[in-house]
Protein backbone atom coordinates (compact mmCIF):
# COMPACT_ATOMS: atom_id res chain seq x y z
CA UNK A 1 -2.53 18.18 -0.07
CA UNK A 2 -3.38 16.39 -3.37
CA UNK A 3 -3.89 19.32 -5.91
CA UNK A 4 -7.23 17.74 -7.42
CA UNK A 5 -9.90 14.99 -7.31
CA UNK A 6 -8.52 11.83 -7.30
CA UNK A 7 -11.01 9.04 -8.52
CA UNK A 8 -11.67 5.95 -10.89
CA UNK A 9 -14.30 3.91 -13.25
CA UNK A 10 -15.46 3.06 -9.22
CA UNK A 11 -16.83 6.39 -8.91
CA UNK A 12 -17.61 7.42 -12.49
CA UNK A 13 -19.53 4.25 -13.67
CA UNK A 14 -22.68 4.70 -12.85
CA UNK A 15 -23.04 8.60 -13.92
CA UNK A 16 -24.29 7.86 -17.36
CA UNK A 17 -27.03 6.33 -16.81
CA UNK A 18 -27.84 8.49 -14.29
CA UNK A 19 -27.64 11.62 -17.05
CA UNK A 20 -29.92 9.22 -19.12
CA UNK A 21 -31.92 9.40 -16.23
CA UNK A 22 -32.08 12.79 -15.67
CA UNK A 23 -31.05 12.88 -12.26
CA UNK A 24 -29.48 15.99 -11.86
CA UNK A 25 -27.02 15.39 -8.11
CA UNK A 26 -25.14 12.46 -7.51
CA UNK A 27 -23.76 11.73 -4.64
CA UNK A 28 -20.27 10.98 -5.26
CA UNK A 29 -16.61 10.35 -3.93
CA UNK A 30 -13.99 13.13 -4.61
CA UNK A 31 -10.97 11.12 -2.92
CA UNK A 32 -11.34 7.05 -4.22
CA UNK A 33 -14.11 6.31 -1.55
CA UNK A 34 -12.59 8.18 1.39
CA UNK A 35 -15.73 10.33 1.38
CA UNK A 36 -18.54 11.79 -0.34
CA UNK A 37 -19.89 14.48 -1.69
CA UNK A 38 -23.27 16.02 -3.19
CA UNK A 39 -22.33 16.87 -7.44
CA UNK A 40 -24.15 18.47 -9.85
CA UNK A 41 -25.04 16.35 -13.00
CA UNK A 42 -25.10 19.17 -15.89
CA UNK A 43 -25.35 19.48 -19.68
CA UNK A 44 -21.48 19.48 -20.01
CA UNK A 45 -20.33 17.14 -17.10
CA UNK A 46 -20.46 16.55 -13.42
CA UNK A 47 -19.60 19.61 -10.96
CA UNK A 48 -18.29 18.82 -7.79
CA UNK A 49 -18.59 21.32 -4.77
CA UNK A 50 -15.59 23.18 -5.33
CA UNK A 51 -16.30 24.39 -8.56
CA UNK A 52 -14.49 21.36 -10.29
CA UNK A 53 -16.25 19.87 -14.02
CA UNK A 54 -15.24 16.67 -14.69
CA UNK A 55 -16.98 16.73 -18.65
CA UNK A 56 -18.56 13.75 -20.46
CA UNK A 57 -15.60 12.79 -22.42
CA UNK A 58 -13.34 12.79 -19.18
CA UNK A 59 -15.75 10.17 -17.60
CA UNK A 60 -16.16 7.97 -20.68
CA UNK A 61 -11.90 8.23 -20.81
CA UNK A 62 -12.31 6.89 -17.05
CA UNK A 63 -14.72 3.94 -17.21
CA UNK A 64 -12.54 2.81 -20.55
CA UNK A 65 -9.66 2.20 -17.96
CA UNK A 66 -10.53 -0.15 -15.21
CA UNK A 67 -7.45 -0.55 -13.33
CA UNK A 68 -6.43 3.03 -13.09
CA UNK A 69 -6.76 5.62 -11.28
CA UNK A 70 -7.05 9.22 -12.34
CA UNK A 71 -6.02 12.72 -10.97
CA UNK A 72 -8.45 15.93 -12.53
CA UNK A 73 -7.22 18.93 -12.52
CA UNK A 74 -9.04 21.35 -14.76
CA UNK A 75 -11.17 18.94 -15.88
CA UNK A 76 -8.43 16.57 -17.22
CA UNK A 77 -7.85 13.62 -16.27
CA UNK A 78 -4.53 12.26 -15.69
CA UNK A 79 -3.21 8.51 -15.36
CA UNK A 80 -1.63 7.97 -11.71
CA UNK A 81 1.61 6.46 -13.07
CA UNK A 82 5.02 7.19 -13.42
CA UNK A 83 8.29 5.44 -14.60
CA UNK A 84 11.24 5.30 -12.55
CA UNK A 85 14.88 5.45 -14.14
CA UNK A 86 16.04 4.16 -10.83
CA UNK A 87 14.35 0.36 -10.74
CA UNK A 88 13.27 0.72 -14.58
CA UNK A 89 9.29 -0.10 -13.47
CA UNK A 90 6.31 1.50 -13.82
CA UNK A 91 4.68 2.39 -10.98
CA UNK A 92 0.70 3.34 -11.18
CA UNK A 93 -2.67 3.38 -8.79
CA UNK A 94 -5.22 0.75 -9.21
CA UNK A 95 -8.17 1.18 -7.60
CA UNK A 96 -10.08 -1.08 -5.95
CA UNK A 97 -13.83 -0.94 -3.84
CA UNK A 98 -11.92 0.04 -0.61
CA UNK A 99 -7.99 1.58 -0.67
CA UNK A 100 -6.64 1.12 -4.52
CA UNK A 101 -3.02 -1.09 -4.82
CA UNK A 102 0.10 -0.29 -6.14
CA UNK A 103 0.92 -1.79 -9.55
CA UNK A 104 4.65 -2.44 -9.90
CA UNK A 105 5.20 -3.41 -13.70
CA UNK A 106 1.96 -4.92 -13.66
CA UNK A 107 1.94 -6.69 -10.07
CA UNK A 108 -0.29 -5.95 -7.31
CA UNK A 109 1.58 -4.90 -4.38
CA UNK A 110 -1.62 -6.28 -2.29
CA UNK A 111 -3.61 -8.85 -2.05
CA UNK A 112 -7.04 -8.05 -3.85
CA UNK A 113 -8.80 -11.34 -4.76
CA UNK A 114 -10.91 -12.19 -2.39
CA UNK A 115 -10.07 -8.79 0.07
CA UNK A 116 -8.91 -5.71 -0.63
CA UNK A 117 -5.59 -3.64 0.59
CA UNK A 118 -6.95 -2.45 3.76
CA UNK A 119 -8.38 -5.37 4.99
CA UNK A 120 -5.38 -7.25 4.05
CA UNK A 121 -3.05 -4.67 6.34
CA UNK A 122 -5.36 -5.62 9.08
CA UNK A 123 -4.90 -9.24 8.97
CA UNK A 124 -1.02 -8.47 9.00
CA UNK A 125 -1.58 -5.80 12.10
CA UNK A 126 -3.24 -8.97 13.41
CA UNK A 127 -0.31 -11.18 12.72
CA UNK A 128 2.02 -9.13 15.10
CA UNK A 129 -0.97 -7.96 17.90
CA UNK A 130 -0.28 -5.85 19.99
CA UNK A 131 1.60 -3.50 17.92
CA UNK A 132 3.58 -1.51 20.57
CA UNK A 133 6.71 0.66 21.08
CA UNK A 134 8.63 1.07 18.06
CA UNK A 135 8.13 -0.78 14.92
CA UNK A 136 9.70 -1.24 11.92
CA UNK A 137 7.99 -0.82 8.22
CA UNK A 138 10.37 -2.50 5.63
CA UNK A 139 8.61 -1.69 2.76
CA UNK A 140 6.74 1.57 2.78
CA UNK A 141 4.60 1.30 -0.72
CA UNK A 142 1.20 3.45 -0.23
CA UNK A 143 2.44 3.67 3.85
CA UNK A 144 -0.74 1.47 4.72
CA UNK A 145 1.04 -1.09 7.52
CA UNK A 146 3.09 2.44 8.37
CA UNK A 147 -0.15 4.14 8.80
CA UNK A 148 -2.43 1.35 10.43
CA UNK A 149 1.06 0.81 12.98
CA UNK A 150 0.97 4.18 14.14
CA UNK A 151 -2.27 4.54 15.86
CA UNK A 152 -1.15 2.31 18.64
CA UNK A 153 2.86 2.41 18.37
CA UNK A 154 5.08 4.74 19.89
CA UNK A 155 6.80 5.66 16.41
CA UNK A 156 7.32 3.97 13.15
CA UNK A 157 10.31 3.65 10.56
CA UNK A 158 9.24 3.00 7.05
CA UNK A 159 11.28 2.75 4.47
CA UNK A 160 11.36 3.00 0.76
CA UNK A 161 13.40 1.66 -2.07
CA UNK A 162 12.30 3.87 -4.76
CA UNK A 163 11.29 8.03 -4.57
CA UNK A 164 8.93 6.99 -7.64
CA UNK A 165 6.84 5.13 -5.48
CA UNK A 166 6.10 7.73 -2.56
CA UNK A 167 5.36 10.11 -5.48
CA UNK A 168 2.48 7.70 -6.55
CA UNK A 169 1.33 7.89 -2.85
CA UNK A 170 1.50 11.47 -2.17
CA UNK A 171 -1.45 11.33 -4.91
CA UNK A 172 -3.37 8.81 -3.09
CA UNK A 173 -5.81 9.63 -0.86
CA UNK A 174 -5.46 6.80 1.59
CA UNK A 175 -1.88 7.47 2.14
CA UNK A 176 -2.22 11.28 3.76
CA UNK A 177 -1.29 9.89 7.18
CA UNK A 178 1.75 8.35 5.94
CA UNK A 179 2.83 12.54 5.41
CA UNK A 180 0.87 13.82 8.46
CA UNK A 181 1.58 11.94 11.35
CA UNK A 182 4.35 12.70 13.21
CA UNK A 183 4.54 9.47 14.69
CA UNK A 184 5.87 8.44 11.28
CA UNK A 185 9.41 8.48 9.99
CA UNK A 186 10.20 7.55 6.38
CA UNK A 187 13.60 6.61 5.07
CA UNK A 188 14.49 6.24 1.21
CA UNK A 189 16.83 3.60 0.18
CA UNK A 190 17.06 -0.31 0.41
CA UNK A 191 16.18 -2.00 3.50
CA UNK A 192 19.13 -4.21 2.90
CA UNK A 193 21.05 -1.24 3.74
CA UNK A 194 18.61 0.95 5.82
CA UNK A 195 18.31 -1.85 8.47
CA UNK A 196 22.70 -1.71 9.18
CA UNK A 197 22.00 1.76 10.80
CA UNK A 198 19.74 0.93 13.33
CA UNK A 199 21.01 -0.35 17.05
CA UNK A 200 20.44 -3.46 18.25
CA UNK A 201 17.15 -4.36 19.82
CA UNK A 202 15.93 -0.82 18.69
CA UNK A 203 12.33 -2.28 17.64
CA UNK A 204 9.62 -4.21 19.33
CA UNK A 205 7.80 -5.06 16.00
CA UNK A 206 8.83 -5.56 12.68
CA UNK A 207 6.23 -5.64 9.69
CA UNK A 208 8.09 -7.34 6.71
CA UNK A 209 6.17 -6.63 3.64
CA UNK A 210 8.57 -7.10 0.62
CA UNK A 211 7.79 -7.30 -2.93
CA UNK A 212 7.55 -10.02 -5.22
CA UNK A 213 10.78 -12.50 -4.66
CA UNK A 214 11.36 -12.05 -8.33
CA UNK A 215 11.74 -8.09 -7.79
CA UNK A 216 13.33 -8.22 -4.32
CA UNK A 217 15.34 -10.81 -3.82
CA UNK A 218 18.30 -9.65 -1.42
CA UNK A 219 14.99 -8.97 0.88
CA UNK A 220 14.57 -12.51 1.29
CA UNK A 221 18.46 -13.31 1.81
CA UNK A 222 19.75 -14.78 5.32
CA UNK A 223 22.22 -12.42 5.48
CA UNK A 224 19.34 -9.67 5.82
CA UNK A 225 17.45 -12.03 8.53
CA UNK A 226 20.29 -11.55 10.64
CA UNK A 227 20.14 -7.80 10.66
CA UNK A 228 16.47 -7.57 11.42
CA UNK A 229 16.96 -10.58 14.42
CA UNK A 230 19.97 -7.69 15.44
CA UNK A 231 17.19 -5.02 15.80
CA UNK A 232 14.33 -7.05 17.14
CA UNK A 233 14.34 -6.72 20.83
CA UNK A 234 14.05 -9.51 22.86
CA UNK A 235 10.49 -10.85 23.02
CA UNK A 236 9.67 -8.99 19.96
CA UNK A 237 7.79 -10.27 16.91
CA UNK A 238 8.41 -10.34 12.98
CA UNK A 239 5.89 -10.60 10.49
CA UNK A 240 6.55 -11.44 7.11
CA UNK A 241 4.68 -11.76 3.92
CA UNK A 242 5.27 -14.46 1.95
CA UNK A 243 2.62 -14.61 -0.64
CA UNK A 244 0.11 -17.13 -1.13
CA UNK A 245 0.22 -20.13 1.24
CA UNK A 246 -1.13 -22.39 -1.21
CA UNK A 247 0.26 -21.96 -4.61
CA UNK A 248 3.30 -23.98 -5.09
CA UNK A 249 5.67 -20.81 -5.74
CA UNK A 250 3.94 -19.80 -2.10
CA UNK A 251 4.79 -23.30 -0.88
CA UNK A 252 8.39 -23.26 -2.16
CA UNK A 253 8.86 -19.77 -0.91
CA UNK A 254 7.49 -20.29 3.05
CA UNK A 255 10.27 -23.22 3.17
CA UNK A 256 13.05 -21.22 2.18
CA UNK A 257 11.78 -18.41 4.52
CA UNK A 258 10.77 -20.33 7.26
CA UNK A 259 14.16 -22.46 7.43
CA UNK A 260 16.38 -18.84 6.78
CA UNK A 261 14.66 -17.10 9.43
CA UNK A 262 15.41 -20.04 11.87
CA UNK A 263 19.32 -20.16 10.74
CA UNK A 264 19.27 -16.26 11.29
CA UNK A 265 18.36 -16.84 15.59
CA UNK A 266 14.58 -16.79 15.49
CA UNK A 267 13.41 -19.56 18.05
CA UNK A 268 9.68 -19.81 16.98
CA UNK A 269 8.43 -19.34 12.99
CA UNK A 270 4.91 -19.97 13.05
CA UNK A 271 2.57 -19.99 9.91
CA UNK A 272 0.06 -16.98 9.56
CA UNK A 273 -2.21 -18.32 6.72
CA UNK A 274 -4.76 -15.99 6.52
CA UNK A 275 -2.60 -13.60 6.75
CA UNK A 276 -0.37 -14.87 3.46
CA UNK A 277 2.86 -14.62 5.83
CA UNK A 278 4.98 -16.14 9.06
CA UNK A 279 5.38 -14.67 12.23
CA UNK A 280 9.00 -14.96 14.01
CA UNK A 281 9.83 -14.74 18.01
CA UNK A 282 13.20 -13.50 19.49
């Protein structure tokens, strides 16, 4: 359970004017647009139902910072970031008009021009339809494609490079699931690695999400297409992000991909634009 509220400049914008106005409620979103609740606009700040004051200064701190977002507790609010020693990145929350991002050293870990995180998770779900039996999450993040897999797989592996970044999304209120559904097994470490443990055939879908090639490059490697054609069962599918189709960095990338996965076994690669990825048969 996340220990406070959890929001951004989303939620906070509009409450000075409504002060101005002299409203005195707002209805407002304690958990970045998950749902809402009825607040008290007073003298001092806003007070949410459960006794929480989030004070004028706190709010003006908040809508000064538009691509975090903030945890209160005690009226305080608090940057969702943290550095880790391990990868030397920062890791923060951005939020955004539906689920916020992950920020890795700046980068979006989702696609937000133009969508938004969850709606881009759904066009990867898409990718890969059905998404049955067991699956395969290469890159947990926030847990989304864990989270959006497990309401019609059997069970789900996710795994993450970096403790830092499940910290970030125990604080996020779009990633509960990923801690309390039982359908849902994370691993920490690299996939590179994580992926040598598993028996052969042992998934029927596998959603390949990786960062950035710049910050994951070994993710993109042949010699780790091999390992995840080794665990595909036969008739299975592979998804995997490859950025915008495009750019020319997207262009460049897809090639390299495309032609690697092939090498590794895969008999079909076909192109997923809307989706920003490939999908591969075995």
């Amino acid at each position: 359970m996340i220990p406070g509220l959890v929001i951004s400049h989303i939620q906070t914008e509009r409450l000075p004017k409504l002060r101005e106005a002299g409203e005195g409620h707002v209805s407002i979103s304690p958990d970045l647009g998950r749902t809402t609740v009825e607040a008290a606009i007073e003298v001092t700040g806003v007070r949410f139902p459960t006794g929480e004051m989030l004070s004028w200064h706190a709010i003006q701190e908040i809508n000064a910072s538009k691509s975090s977002c903030f945890l209160i507790e005690d009226g305080e609010p608090r940057k969702i970031a943290a550095f880790s020693e391990f990868t030397n990145r920062v890791y923060s929350l951005m939020p955004t008009h539906q689920a916020p991002t992950m920020l890795i050293s700046g980068i979006p870990m989702h696609r937000i021009k133009g969508t938004d995180p969850y709606h881009d998770t759904l066009q990867k779900m898409k990718a890969v339809k059905p998404v049955v039996g067991a699956v395969l999450d290469t890159a947990t993040g926030l847990g989304y494609t864990a989270i959006e897999a497990a309401k019609t797989a059997d069970h789900v592996v996710t795994v993450e490079l970096d403790p830092v970044a499940l910290e970030i999304a125990q604080l996020n209120p779009w990633s509960e699931a990923l801690f309390d559904n039982p359908k849902i097994t994370q691993r920490v470490g690299s996939s590179y690695e994580v992926v040598r443990e598993f028996g052969d055939g042992a998934f029927a879908r596998i959603i390949h999400d990786p960062p950035a090639f710049a910050l994951a490059g070994d993710l993109y490697a042949g010699e780790f297409y091999v390992e995840l054609y080794r665990v595909l069962r036969r008739g299975g599918k592979l998804f995997h992000y490859v950025g915008d189709p495009e750019s020319k960095s997207g262009r460049n990338i897809t090639r390299g991909v495309v032609r690697r996965l092939q090498e590794s076994g895969f008999s079909r690669v076909t192109r997923h634009p809307h989706a920003f990825g490939v999908v591969a048969f075995k």
